[in-house]
C-alpha atoms as a PDB file:
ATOM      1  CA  UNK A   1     -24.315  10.288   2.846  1.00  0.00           C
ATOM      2  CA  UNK A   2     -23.579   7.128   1.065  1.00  0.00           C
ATOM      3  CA  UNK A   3     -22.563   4.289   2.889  1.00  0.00           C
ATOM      4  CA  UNK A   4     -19.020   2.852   2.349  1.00  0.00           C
ATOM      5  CA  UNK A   5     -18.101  -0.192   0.542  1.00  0.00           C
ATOM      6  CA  UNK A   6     -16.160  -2.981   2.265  1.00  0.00           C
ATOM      7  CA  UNK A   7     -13.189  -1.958   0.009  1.00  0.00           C
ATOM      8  CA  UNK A   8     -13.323   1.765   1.052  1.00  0.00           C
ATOM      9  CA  UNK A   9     -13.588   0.923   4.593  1.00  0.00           C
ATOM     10  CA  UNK A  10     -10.424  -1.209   4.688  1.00  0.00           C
ATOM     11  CA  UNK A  11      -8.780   1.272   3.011  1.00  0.00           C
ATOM     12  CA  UNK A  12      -9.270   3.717   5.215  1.00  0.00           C
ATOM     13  CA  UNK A  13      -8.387   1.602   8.026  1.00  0.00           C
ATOM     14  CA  UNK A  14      -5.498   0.842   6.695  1.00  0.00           C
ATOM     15  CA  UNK A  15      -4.371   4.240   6.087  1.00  0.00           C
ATOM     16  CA  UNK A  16      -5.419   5.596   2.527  1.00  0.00           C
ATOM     17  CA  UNK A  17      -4.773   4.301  -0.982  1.00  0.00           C
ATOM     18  CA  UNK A  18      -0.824   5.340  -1.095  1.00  0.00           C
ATOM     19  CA  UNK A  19      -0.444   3.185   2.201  1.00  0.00           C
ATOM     20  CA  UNK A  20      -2.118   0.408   1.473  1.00  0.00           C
ATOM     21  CA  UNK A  21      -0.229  -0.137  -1.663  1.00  0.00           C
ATOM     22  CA  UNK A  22       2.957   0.613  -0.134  1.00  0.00           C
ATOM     23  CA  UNK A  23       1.959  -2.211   2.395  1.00  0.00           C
ATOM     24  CA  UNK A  24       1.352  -4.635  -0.170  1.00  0.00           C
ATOM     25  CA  UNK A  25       4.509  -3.560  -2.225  1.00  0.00           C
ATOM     26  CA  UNK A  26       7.393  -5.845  -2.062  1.00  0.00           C
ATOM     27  CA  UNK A  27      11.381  -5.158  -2.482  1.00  0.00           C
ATOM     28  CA  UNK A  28      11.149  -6.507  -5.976  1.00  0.00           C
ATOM     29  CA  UNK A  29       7.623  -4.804  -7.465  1.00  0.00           C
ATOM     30  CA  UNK A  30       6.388  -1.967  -6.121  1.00  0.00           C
ATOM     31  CA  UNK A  31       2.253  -2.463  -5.454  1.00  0.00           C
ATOM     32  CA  UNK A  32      -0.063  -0.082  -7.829  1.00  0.00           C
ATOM     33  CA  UNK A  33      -1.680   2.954  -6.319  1.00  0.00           C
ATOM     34  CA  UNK A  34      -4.351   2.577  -9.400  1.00  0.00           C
ATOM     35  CA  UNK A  35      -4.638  -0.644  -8.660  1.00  0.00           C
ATOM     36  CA  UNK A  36      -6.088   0.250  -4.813  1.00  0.00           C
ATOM     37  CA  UNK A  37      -7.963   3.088  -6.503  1.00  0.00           C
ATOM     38  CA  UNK A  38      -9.534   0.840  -8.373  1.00  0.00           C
ATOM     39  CA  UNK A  39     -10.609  -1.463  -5.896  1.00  0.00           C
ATOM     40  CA  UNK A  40     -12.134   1.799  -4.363  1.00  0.00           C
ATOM     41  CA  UNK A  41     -14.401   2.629  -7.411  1.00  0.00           C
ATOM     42  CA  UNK A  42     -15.701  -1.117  -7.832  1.00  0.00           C
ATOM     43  CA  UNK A  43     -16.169  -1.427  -3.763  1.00  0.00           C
ATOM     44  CA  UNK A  44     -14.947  -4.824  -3.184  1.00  0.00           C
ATOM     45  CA  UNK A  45     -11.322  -6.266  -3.456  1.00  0.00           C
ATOM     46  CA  UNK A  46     -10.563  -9.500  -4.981  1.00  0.00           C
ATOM     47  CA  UNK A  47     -10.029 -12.353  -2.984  1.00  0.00           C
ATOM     48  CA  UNK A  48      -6.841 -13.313  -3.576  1.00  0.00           C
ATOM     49  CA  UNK A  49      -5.902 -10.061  -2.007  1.00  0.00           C
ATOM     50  CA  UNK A  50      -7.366 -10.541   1.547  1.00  0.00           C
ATOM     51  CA  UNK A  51      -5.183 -12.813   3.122  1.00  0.00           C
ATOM     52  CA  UNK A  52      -2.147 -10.605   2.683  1.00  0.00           C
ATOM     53  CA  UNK A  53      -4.104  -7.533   3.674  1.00  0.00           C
ATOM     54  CA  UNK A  54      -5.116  -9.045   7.086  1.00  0.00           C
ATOM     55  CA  UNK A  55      -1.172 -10.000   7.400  1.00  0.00           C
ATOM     56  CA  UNK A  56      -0.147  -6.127   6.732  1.00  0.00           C
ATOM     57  CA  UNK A  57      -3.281  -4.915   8.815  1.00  0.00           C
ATOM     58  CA  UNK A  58      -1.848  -7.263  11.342  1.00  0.00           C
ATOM     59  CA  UNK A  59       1.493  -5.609  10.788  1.00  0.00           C
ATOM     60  CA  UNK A  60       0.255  -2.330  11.959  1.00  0.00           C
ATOM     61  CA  UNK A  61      -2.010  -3.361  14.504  1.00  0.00           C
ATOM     62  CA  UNK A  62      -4.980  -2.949  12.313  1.00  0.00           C
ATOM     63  CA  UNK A  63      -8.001  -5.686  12.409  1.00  0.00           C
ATOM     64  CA  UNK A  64      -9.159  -6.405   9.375  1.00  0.00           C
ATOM     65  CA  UNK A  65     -11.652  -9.661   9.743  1.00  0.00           C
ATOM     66  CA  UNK A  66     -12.830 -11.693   6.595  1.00  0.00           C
ATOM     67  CA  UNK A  67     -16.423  -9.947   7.726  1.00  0.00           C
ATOM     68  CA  UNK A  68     -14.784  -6.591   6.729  1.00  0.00           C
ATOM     69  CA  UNK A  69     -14.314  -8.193   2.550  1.00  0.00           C
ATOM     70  CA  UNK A  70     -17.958  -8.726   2.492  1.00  0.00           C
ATOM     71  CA  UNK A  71     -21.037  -6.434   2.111  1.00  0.00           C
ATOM     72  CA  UNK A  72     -22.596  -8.030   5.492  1.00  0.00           C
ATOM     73  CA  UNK A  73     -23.878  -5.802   7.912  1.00  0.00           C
ATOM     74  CA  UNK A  74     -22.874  -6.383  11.275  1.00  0.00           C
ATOM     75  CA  UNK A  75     -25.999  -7.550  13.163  1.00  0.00           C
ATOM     76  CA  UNK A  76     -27.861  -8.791  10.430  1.00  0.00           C
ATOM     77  CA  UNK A  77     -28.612 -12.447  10.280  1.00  0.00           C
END
């Protein structure tokens, strides 16, 4: 099995790619599904994104640590 990207594994902690958009939608401007979906296929998510996904994580008593954006394995130095 292939390991998941950083992208697919907040994601999934956040609850799938309809979720997660609907987190980061706003009253005004709904938040594209194909826009998550695409983070998905490329594996990472742009940085300008991670701040407010840590807030909505936070939201829904999800951790999401900066660690979590980047390809770093946990216990590597």
């Amino acid at each position: 099995m292939e390991p998941k990207t950083p992208a697919e594994n907040i994601i999934n902690k956040l609850g799938g790619l309809t979720k997660t958009a609907r987190l980061l939608s706003t009253d005004d401007k709904p938040f594209p599904i194909s826009t998550v979906q695409g983070w998905k296929d490329r594996g990472e998510i742009p940085q300008r994104h991670w701040t407010k996904l840590i807030e909505v994580g936070r939201e829904i008593n999800v951790t999401i640590n900066l660690s979590a954006f980047l390809a770093v394995e946990e216990g590597v130095e």
